[in-house]
Structures are given as C-alpha cells and as structure tokens.
C-alpha atoms as a PDB file:
ATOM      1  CA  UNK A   1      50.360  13.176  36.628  1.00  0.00           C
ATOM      2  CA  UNK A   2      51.701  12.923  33.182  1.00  0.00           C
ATOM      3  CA  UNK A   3      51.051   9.195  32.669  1.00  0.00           C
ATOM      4  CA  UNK A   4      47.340   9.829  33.645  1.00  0.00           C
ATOM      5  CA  UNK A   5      46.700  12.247  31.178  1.00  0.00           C
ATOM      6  CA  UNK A   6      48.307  10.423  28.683  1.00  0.00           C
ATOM      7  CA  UNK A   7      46.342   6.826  29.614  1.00  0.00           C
ATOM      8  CA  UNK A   8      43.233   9.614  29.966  1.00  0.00           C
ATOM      9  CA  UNK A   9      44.307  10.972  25.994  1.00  0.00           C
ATOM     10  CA  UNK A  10      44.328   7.271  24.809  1.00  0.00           C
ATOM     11  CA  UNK A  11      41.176   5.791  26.631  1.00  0.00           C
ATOM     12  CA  UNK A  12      39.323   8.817  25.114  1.00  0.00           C
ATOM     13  CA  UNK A  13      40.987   8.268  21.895  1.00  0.00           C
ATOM     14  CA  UNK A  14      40.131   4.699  21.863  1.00  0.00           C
ATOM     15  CA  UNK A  15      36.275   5.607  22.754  1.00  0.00           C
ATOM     16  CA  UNK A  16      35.709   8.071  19.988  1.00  0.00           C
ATOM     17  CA  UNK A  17      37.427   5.307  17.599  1.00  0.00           C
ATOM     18  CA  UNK A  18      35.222   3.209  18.631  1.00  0.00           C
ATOM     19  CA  UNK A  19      31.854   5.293  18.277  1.00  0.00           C
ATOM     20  CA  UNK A  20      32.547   6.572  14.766  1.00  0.00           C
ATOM     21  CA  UNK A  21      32.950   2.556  13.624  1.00  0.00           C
ATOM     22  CA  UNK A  22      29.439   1.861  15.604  1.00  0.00           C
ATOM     23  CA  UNK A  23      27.929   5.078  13.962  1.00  0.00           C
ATOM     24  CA  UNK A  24      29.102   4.194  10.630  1.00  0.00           C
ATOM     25  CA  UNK A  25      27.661   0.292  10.554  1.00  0.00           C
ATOM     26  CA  UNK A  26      24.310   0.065   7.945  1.00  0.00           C
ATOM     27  CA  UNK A  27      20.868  -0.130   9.809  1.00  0.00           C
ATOM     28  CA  UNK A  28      18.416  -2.363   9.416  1.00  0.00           C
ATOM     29  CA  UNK A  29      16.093   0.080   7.114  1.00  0.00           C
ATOM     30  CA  UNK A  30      19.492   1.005   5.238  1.00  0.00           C
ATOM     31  CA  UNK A  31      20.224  -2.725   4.368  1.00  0.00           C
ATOM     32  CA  UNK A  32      16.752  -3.367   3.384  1.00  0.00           C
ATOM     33  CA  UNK A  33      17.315  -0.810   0.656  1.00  0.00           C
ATOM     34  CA  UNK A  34      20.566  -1.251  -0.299  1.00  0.00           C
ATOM     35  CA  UNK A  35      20.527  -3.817  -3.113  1.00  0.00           C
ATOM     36  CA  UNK A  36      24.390  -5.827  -4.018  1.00  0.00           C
ATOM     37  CA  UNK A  37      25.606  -5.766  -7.328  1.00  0.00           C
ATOM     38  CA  UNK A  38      26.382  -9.349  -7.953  1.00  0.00           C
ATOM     39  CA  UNK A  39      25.170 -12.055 -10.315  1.00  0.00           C
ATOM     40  CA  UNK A  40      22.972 -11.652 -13.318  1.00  0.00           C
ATOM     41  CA  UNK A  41      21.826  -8.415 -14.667  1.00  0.00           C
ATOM     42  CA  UNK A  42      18.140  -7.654 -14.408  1.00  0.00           C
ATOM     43  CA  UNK A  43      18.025  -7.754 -18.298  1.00  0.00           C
ATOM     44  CA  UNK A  44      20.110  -9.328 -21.083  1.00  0.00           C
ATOM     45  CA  UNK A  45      18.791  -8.822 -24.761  1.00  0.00           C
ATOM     46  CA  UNK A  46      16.280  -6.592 -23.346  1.00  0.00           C
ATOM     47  CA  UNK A  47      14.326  -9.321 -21.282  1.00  0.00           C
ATOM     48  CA  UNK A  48      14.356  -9.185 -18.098  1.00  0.00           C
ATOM     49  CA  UNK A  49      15.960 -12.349 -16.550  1.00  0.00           C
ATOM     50  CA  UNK A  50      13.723 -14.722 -14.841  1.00  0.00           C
ATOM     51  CA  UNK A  51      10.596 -13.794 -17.025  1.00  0.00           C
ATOM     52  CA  UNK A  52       7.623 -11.778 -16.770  1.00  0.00           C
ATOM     53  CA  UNK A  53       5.555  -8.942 -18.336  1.00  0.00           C
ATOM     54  CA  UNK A  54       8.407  -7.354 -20.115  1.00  0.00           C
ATOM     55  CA  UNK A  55       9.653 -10.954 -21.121  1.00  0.00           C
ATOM     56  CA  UNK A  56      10.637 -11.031 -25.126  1.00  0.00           C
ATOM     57  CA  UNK A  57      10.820 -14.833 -25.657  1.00  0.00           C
ATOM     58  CA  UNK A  58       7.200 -16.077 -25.408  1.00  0.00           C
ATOM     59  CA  UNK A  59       5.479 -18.677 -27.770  1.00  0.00           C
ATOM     60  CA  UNK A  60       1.691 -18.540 -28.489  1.00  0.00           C
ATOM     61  CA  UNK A  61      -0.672 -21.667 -28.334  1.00  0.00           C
ATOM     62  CA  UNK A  62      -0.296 -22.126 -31.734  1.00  0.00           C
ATOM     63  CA  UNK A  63       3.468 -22.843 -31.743  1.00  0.00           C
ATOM     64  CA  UNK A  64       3.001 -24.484 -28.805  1.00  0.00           C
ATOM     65  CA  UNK A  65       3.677 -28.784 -29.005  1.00  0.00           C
ATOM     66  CA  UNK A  66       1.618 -28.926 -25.850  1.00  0.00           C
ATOM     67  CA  UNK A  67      -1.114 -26.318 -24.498  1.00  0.00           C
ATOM     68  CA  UNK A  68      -1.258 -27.026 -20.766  1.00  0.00           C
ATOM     69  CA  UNK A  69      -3.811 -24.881 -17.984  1.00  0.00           C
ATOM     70  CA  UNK A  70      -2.604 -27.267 -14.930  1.00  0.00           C
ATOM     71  CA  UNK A  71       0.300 -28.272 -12.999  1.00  0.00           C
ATOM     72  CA  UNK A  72      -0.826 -31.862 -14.127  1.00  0.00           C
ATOM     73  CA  UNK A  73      -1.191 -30.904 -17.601  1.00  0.00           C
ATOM     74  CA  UNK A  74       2.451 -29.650 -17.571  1.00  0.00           C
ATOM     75  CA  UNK A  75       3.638 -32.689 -15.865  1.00  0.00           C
ATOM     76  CA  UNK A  76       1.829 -35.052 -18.397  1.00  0.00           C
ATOM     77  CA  UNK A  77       3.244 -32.989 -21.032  1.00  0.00           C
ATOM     78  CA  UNK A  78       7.144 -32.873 -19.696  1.00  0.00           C
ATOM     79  CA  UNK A  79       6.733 -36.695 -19.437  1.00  0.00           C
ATOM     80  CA  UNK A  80       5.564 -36.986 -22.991  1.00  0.00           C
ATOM     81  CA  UNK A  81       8.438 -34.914 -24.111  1.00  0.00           C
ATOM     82  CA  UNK A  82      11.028 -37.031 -25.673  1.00  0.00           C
ATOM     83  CA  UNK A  83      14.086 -36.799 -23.592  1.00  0.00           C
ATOM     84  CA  UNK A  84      17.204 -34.721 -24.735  1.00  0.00           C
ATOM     85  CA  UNK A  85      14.716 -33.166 -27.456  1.00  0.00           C
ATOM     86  CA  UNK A  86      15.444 -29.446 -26.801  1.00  0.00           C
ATOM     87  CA  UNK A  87      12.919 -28.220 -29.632  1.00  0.00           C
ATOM     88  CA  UNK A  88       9.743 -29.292 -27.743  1.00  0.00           C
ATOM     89  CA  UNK A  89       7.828 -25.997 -26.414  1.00  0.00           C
ATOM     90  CA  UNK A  90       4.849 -26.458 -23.797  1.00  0.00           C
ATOM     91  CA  UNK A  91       2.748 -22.757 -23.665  1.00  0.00           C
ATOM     92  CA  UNK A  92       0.975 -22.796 -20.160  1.00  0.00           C
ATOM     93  CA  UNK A  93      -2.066 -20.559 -19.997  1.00  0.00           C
ATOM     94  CA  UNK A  94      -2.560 -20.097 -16.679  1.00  0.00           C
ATOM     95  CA  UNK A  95      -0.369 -19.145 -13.508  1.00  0.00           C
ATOM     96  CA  UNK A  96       0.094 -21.537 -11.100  1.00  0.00           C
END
C-alpha cells in the first residue's frame, strides 16, 4: 500500500511538472510580439539603420553625380561608375 502511494505521489508529481513547463512555453500571438535583442540597433548617429524618413545622410540632385528615376537609370549609372571610386553618389528620385 505504501509503494502505491508513493508511485501515486511521483506520477502526480511528474504531471504537474510537466503542465507548468507546457503552460509556461510563448504562444503564437506572444512570439509575434516579442521582438529579440540581437544585431544592429534601430539607430546609430541618430539615423535609423537601413534608411528611411528619419534617415540623416541624404544627398540632393544637385550633389548628386547621377540623377536616376528608374531601375535602368540606376543600373546605367552603377555601370558608369568607375570601379573602386567610393566618392561617386547616384540620388534616385523615385521608389522602386
């Protein structure tokens, strides 16, 4: 009698264990809002990395080598670039 309620103690034990892990895992919704802390920061000199509205490092047209409003433009205009010349700056007026 005393070695069932022990294996009885330790089965039950073993279940709650094993329901508190399962309970504790991140749901879908959770992980979909939970955003890692790895990599880049979102802004370094006070642009945001990768660009955009907020972005402190444009050129205008007028310091611009090349003005380009198409994909072929800008391909044209990478080609004409002298290679290894890291000075050359290409403003493209539209969004792709």
């Amino acid at each position: 009698m005393q070695r069932l309620l022990l294996t009885f103690l330790a089965m039950f034990s073993l279940l709650l264990a094993v329901s508190v892990s399962i309970g504790s895992q991140v749901t879908p919704a959770q992980a979909a809002t939970t955003v890692p802390e790895y990599g880049a920061p979102e802004y370094v000199n006070g642009s945001p990395v990768g660009g955009g509205d907020e972005y402190l490092g444009t050129i205008g047209p007028s310091q611009a080598d090349y003005v380009v409003d198409t994909a072929a433009e800008l391909k044209s205009a990478l080609a004409a670039a002298a290679s290894g010349n890291r000075g050359t700056m290409v403003h493209w007026t539209s969004a792709p």
